[in-house]
Protein backbone atom coordinates (compact mmCIF):
# COMPACT_ATOMS: atom_id res chain seq x y z
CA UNK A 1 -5.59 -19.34 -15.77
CA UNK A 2 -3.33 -19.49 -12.86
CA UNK A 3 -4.18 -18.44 -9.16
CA UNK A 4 -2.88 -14.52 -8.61
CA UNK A 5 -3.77 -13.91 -4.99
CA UNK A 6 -4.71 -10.47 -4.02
CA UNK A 7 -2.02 -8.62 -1.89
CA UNK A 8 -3.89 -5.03 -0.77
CA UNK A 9 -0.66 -2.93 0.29
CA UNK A 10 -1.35 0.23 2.06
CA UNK A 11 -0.35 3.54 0.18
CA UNK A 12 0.65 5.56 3.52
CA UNK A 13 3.75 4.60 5.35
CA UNK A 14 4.37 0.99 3.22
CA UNK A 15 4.76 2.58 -0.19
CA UNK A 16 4.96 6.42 0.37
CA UNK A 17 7.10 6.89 3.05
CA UNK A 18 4.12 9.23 5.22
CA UNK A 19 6.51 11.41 7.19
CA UNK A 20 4.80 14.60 6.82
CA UNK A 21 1.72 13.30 7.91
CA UNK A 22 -1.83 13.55 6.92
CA UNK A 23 -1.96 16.97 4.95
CA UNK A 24 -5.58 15.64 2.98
CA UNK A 25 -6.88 13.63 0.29
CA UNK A 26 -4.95 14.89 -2.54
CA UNK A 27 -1.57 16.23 -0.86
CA UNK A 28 1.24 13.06 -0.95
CA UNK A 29 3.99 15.12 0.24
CA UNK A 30 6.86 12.67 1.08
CA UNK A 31 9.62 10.25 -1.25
CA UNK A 32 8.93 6.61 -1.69
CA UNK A 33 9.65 4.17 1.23
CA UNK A 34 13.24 2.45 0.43
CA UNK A 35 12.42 -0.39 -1.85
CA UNK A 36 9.05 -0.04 -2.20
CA UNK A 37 9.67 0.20 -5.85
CA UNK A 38 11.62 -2.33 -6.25
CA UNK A 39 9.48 -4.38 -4.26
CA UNK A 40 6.48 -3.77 -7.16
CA UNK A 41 8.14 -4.19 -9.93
CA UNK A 42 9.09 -7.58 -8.80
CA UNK A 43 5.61 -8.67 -7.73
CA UNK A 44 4.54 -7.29 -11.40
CA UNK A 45 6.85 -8.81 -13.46
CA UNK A 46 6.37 -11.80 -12.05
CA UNK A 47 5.81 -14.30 -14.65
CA UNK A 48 5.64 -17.87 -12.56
CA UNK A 49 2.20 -19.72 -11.81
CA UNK A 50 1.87 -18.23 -8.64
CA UNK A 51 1.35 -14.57 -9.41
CA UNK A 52 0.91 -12.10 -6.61
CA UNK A 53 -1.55 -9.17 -7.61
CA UNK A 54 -0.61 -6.29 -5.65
CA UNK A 55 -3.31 -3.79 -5.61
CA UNK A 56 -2.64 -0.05 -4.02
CA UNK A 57 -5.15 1.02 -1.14
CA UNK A 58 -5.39 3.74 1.61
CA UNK A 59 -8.00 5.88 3.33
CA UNK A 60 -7.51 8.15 -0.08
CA UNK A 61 -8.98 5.55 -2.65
CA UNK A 62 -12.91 6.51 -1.71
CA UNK A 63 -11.94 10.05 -3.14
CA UNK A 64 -11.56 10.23 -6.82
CA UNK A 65 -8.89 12.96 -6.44
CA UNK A 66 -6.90 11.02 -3.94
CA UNK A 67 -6.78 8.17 -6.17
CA UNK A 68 -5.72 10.74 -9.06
CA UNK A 69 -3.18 11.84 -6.34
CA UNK A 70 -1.29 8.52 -5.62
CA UNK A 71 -1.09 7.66 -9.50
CA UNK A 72 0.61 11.22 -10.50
CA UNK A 73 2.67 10.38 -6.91
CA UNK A 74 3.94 7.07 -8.47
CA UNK A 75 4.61 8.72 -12.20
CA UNK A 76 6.71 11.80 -10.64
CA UNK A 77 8.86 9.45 -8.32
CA UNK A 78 9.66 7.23 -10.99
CA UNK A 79 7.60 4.75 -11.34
CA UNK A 80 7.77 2.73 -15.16
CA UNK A 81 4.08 3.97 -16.57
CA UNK A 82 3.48 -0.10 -18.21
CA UNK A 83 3.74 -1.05 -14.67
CA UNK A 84 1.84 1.50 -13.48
CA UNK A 85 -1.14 0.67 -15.67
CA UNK A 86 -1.18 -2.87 -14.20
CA UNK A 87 -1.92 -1.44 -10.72
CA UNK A 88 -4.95 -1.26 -9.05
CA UNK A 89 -6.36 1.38 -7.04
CA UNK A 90 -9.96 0.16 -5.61
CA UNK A 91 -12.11 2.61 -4.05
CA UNK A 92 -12.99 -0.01 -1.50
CA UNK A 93 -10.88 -2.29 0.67
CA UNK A 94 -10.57 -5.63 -1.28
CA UNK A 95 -10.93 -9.13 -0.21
CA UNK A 96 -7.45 -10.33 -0.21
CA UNK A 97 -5.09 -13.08 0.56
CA UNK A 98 -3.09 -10.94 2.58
CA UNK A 99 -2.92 -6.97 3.74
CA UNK A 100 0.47 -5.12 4.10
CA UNK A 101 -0.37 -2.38 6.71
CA UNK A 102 2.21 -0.39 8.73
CA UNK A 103 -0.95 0.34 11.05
CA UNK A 104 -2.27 -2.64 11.84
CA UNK A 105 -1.56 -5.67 14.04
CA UNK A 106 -1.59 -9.23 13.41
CA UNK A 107 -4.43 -11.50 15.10
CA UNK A 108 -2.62 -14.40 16.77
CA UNK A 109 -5.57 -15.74 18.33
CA UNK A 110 -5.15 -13.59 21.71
CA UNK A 111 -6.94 -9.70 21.67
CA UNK A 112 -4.80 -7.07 22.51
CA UNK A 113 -4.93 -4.92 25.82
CA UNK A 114 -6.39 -1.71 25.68
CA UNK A 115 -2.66 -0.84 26.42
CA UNK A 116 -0.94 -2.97 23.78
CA UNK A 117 -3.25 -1.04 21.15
CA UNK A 118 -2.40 2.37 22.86
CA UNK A 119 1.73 1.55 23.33
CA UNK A 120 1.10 0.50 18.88
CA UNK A 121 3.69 2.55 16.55
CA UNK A 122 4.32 1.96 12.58
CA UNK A 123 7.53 0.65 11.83
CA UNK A 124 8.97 3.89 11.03
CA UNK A 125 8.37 5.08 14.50
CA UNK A 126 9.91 2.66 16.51
């Protein structure tokens, strides 16, 4: 069996695109971030020896109904239901090889300012 690392993206503002806002557990109001389809697929149907295991997580997955919520979000934008089934949705934050957050920053070695982690915006609000 090859090696598949773990890749936990975050549901809010990587996948769906979050511009509504929190609105609770079960309400994903917004359309799909550009690509973040796309994106999926490819990492699914990956079929080399170095398989990347995406696996979906967000402040939602310790609520059964928000994990309900982001799986009927996925099949009414679009997303193919085979691939779908391949996805994981842990109710717990995963060890992983890597984490794709669009609220968090990257250690470098050096902490942040108090300031630095004040002045912090997502991607999207840059």
């Amino acid at each position: 069996m090859s090696f598949k690392p773990t890749i936990c993206v975050d549901f809010d503002g990587v996948i769906h695109s979050y511009t509504s806002g929190w609105q609770g557990v079960d309400i994903v109001a917004d359309e799909p971030v550009t690509g973040a389809f796309d994106w999926l697929i490819d990492l699914l149907e990956n079929t080399g020896d170095f398989q990347i295991m995406p696996v979906i997580y967000s402040s939602r997955s310790k609520d059964a109904t928000g994990v309900m919520a982001m799986k009927q979000w996925f099949m009414i934008h679009g997303f193919p239901p085979k691939l779908l089934g391949m996805l994981e949705f842990p109710t717990q934050k995963p060890a992983a090889y890597l984490t794709i957050d669009d609220r968090a920053m990257c250690f470098t070695g050096t902490f942040p300012s108090a300031q630095e982690m004040l002045d912090f915006k997502p991607w999207n609000k840059q």
